[in-house]
Protein backbone atom coordinates (compact mmCIF):
# COMPACT_ATOMS: atom_id res chain seq x y z
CA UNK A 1 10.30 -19.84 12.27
CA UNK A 2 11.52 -17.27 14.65
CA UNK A 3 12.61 -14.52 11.78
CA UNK A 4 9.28 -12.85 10.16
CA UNK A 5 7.66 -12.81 13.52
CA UNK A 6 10.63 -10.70 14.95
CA UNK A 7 10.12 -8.62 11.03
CA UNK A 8 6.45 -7.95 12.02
CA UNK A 9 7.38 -6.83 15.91
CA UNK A 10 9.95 -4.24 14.09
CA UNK A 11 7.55 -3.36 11.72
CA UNK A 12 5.09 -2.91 13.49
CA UNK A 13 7.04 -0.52 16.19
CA UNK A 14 7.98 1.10 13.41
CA UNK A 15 4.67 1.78 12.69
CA UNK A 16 4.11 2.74 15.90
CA UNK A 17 6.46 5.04 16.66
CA UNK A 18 5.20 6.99 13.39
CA UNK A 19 2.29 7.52 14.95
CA UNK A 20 3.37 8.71 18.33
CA UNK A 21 5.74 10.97 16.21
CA UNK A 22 2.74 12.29 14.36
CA UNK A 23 0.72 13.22 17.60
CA UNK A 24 3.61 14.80 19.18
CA UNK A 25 4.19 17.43 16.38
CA UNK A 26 0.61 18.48 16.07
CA UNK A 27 0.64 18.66 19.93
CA UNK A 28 4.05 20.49 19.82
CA UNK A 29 2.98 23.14 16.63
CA UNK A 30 -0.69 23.46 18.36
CA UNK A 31 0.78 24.13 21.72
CA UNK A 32 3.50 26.67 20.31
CA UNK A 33 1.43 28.72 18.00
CA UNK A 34 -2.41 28.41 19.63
CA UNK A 35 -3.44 31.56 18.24
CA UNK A 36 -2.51 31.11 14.14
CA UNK A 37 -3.27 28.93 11.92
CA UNK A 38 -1.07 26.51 10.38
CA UNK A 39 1.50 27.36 8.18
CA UNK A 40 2.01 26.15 4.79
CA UNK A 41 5.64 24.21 5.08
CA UNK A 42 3.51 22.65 8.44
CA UNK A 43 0.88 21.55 7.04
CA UNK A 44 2.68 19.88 4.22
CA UNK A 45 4.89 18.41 6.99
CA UNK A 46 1.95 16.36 8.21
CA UNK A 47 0.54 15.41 5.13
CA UNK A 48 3.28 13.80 4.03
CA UNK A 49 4.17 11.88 7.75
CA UNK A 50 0.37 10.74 6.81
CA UNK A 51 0.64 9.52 3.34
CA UNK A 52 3.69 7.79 4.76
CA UNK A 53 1.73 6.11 6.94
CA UNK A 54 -0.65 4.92 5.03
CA UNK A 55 1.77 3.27 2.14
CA UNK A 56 2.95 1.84 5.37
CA UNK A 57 0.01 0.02 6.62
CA UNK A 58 -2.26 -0.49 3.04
CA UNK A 59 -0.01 -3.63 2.04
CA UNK A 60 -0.78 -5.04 5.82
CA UNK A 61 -4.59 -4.24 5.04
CA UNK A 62 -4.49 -6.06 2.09
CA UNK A 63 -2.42 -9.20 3.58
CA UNK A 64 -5.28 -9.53 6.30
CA UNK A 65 -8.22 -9.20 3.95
CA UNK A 66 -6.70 -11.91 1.36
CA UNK A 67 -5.91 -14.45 4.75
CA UNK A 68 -9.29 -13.98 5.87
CA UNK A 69 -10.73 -14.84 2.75
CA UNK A 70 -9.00 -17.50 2.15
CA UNK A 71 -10.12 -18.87 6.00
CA UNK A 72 -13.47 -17.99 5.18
CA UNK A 73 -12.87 -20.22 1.93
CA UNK A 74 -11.43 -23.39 3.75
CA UNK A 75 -14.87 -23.24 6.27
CA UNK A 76 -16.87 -23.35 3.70
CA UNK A 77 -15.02 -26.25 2.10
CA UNK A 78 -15.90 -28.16 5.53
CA UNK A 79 -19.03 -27.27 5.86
CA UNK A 80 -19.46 -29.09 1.93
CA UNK A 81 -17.27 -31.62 2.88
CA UNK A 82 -19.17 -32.84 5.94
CA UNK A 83 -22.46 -32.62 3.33
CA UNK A 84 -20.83 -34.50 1.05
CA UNK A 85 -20.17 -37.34 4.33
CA UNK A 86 -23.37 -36.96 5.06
CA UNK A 87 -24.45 -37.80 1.56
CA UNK A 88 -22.54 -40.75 1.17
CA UNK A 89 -23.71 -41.85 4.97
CA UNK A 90 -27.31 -41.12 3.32
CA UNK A 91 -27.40 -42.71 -0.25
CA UNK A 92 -24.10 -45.26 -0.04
CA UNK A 93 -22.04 -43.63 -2.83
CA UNK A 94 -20.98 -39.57 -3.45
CA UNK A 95 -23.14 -37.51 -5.36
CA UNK A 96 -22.41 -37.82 -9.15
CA UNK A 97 -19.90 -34.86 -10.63
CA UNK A 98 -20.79 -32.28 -12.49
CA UNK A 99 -20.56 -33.45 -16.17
CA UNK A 100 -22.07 -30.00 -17.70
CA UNK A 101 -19.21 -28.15 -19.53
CA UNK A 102 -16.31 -28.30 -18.81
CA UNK A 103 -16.52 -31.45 -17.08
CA UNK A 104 -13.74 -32.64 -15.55
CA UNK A 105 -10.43 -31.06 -16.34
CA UNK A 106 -6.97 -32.35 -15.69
CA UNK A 107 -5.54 -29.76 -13.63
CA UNK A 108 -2.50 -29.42 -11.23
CA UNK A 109 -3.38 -27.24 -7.99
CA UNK A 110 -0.39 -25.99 -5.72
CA UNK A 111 -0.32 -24.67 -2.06
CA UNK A 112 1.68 -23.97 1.06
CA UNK A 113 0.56 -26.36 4.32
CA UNK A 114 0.55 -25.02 8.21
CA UNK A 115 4.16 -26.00 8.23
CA UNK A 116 4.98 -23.65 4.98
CA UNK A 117 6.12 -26.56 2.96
CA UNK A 118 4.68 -26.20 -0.64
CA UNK A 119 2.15 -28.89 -1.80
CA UNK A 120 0.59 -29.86 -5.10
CA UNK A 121 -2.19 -32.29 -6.30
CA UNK A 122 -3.28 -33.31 -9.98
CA UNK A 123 -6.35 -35.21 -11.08
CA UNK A 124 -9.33 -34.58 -12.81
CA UNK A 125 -11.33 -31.44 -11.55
CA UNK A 126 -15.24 -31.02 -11.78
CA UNK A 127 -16.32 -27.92 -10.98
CA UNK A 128 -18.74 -28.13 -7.69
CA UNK A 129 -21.92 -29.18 -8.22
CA UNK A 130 -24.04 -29.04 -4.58
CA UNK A 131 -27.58 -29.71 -6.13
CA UNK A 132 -27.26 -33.33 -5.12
CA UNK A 133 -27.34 -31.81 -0.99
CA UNK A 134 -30.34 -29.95 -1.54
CA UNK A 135 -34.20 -30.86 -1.15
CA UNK A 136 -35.80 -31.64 -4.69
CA UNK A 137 -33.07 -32.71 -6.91
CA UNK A 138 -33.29 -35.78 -8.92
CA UNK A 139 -29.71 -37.21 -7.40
CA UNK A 140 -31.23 -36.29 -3.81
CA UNK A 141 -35.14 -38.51 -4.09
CA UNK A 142 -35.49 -38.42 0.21
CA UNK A 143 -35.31 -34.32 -0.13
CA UNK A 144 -32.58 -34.13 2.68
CA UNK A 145 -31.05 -30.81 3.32
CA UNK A 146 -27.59 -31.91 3.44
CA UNK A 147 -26.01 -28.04 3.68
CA UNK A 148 -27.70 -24.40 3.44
CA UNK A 149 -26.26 -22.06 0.71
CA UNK A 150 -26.76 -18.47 0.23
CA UNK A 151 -28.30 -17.81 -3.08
CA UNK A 152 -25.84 -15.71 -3.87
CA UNK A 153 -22.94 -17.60 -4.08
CA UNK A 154 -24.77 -19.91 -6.54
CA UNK A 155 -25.24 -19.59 -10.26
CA UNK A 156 -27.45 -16.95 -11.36
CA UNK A 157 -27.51 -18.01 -14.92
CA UNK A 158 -28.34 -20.85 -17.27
CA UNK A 159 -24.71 -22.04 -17.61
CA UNK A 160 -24.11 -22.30 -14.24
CA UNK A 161 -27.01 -22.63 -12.35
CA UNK A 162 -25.57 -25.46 -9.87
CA UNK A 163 -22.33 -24.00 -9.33
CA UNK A 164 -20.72 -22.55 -5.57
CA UNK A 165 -18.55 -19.96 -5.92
CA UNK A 166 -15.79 -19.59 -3.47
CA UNK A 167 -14.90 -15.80 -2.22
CA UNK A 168 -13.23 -14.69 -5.64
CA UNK A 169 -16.16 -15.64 -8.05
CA UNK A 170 -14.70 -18.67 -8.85
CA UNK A 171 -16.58 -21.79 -8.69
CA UNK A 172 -14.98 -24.70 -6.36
CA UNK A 173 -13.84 -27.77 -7.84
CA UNK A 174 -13.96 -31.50 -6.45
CA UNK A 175 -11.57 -34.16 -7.16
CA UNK A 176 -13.10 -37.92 -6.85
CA UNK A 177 -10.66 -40.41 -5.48
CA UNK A 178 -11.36 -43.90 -6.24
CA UNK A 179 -10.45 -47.77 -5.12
CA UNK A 180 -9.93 -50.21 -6.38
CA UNK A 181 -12.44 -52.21 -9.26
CA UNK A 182 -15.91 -54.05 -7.45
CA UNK A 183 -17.24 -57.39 -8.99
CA UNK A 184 -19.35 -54.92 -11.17
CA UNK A 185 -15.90 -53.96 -12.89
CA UNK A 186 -16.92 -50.30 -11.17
CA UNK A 187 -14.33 -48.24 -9.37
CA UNK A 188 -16.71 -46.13 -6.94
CA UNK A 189 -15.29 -43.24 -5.03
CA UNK A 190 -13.92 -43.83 -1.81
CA UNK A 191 -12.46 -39.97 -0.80
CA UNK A 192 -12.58 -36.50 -2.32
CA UNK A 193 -10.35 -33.84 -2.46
CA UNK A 194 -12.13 -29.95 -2.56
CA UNK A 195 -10.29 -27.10 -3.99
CA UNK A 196 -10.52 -23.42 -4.22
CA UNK A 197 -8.57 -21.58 -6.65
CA UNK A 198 -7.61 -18.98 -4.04
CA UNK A 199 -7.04 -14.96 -5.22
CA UNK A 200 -5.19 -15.66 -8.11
CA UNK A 201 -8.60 -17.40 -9.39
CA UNK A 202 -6.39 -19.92 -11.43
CA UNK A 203 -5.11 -23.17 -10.51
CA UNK A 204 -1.30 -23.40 -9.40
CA UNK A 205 0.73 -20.14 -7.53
CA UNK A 206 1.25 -21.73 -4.14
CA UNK A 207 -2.72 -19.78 -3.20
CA UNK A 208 -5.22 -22.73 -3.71
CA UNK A 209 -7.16 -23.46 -0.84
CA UNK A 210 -7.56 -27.40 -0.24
CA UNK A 211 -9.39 -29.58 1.55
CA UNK A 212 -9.31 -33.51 1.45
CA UNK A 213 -11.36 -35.82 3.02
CA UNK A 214 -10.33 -38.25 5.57
């Protein structure tokens, strides 16, 4: 666990010492020749130390954006998993899945846990449908306001009007876990798991951002 945090302390005084060395030649050439303008070969000398510097630190810009995405996807998945609680607290069972097209889909979603040890789960994934949480929906007849959701990350057309998307555009999916057969010969749900599709948008690639209930 020790090894890529001693490769980012190297990199990073790498990085570092770029910069100082940057500073200290425009310093140097500005000091020596305060009267003239730069020269071409010095110019060109700085330009490139800059370009270097920024292929240097772009793939670290991009790393950061992509993890904070992904956090930003695993809150939301807990703020609709504790609706989804609440819901069940409320009503007794889960809210029904979404059965508009595609309905649910076998599908096989992969991912690396805290500890970097690669996970996978397969079952059959709705897309999300949070209707059910909000005020005015036939599944929801008390009108509680189980979460709040921005407009904009719901569907804005007539195939998907119900739909969350996660940070990528992609809509999150739900797998329903269920016990064992009641007297009624029904299997109700008992757990969920919820699942973004992470930057790769597609299931699988070790990038899906999961969430499972307790």
């Amino acid at each position: 666990m020790k090894t890529p945090i001693i490769a980012s302390k190297k990199q990073n005084g790498f990085k570092a010492a770029i910069l100082h060395f940057t500073f200290y030649i425009l310093h140097c050439v500005e000091k020596a020749r305060p009267r003239r303008a730069f020269s071409t070969l010095e110019l060109l000398f700085v330009v490139t130390l800059i370009t270097l510097l920024i292929a240097l630190l772009t793939p670290g810009v991009r790393v950061l954006h992509r993890d904070a995405l992904k956090r930003h996807a695993k809150t939301e998945l807990e703020s609709i998993a504790q609706a989804l609680l609440n819901y069940q607290l409320a009503y007794g069972v889960f809210p029904p899945p979404n059965d508009a097209p595609p309905g649910g889909e076998d599908k096989t979603f992969t991912w690396t846990d805290e500890t970097r040890t690669p996970q996978s789960i397969s079952g059959e994934a709705y897309e999300l449908d949070l209707i059910p949480l909000l005020p005015g929906s036939e599944e929801n007849p008390r009108d509680i306001l189980f979460i709040t959701v921005s407009p904009a990350r719901m569907g804005k057309t007539d195939e998907s009007p119900r739909l969350h998307f996660d940070p990528w555009g992609v809509p999150y999916r739900i797998i329903f876990l269920y016990g064992e057969k009641n007297e009624d010969d029904e299997s109700p749900a008992t757990g969920f798991i919820l699942i973004s599709c992470g930057p790769d948008k597609t299931p699988g690639g070790n990038d899906d951002v999961i969430l499972q209930s307790n």
